[in-house]
Protein backbone atom coordinates (compact mmCIF):
# COMPACT_ATOMS: atom_id res chain seq x y z
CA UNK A 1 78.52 116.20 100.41
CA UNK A 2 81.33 113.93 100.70
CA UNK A 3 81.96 110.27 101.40
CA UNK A 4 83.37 111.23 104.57
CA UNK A 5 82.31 114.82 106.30
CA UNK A 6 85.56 116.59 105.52
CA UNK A 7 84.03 119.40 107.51
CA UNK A 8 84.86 118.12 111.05
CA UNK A 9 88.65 117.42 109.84
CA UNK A 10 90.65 120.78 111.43
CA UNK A 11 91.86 123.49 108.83
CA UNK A 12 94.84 121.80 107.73
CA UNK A 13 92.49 118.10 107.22
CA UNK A 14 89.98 120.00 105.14
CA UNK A 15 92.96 121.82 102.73
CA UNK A 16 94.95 118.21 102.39
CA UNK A 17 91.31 116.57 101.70
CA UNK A 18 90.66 118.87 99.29
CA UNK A 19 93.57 118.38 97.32
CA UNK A 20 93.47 114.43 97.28
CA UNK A 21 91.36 113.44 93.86
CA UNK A 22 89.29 110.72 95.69
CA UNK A 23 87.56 113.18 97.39
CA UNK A 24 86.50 115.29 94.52
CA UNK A 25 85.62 111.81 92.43
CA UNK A 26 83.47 110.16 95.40
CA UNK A 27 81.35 113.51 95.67
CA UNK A 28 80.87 113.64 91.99
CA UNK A 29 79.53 110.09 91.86
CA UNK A 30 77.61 110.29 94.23
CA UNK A 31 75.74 113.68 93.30
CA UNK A 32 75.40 111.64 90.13
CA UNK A 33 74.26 108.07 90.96
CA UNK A 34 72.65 108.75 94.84
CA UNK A 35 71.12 112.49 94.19
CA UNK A 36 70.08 112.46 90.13
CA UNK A 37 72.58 115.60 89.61
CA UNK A 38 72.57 115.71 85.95
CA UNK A 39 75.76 117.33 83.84
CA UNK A 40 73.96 120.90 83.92
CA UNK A 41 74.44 120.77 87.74
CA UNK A 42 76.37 122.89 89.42
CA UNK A 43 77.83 121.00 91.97
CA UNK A 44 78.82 118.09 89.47
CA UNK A 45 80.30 120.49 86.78
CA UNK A 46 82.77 121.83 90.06
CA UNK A 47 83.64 118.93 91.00
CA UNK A 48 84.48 117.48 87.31
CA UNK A 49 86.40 120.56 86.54
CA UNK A 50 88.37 120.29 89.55
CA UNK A 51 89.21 116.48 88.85
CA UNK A 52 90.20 117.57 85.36
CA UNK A 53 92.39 120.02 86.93
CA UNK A 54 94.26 117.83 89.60
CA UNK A 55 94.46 115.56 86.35
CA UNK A 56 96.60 118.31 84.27
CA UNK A 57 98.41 119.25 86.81
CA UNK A 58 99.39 115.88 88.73
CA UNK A 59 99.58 113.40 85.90
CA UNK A 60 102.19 115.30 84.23
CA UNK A 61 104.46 114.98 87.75
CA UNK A 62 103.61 111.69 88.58
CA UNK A 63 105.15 110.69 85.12
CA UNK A 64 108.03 112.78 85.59
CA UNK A 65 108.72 111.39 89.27
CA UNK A 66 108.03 107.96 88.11
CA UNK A 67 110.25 108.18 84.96
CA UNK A 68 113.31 109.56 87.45
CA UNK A 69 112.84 106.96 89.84
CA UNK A 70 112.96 104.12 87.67
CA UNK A 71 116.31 105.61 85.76
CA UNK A 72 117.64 105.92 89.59
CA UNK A 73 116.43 101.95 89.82
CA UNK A 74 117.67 101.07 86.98
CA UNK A 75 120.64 102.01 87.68
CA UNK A 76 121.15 100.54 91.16
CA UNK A 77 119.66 97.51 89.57
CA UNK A 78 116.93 97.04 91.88
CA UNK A 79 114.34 96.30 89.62
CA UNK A 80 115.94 93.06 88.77
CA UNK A 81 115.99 91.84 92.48
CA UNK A 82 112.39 91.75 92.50
């Protein structure tokens, strides 16, 4: 179940979907608050492992990407003009 039917995206919507966190965090909450899925379900302990993966392995690149760009700012000096 997810907040929107992912299922009637084509292949290449339903891969990209997949791999956004939103999705994964919408479906948990909602097994949780809408459907009483408790931590020993399934579905809900899938879809927490999966955000905790996306977590390890996009957190770590968004700080690296955001680190580079603001030394490339920084050094333009574009930060100031804002």
């Amino acid at each position: 179940m997810h907040a929107f039917p992912i299922d009637i995206l084509p292949e290449w919507g339903k891969i990209i979907a997949r791999m956004i966190p939103l999705t994964w965090g919408i479906d948990a909450t909602r097994r949780a608050l809408l459907l009483g899925a408790g931590i020993s379900d399934t579905s809900l302990l899938i879809a927490i492992g999966i955000l905790s993966t996306l977590t390890v392995i996009l957190l770590p690149i968004g700080a690296l990407l955001f680190s580079k760009l603001e030394k490339a700012a920084k050094k333009t000096g574009a930060l100031g003009t804002y």
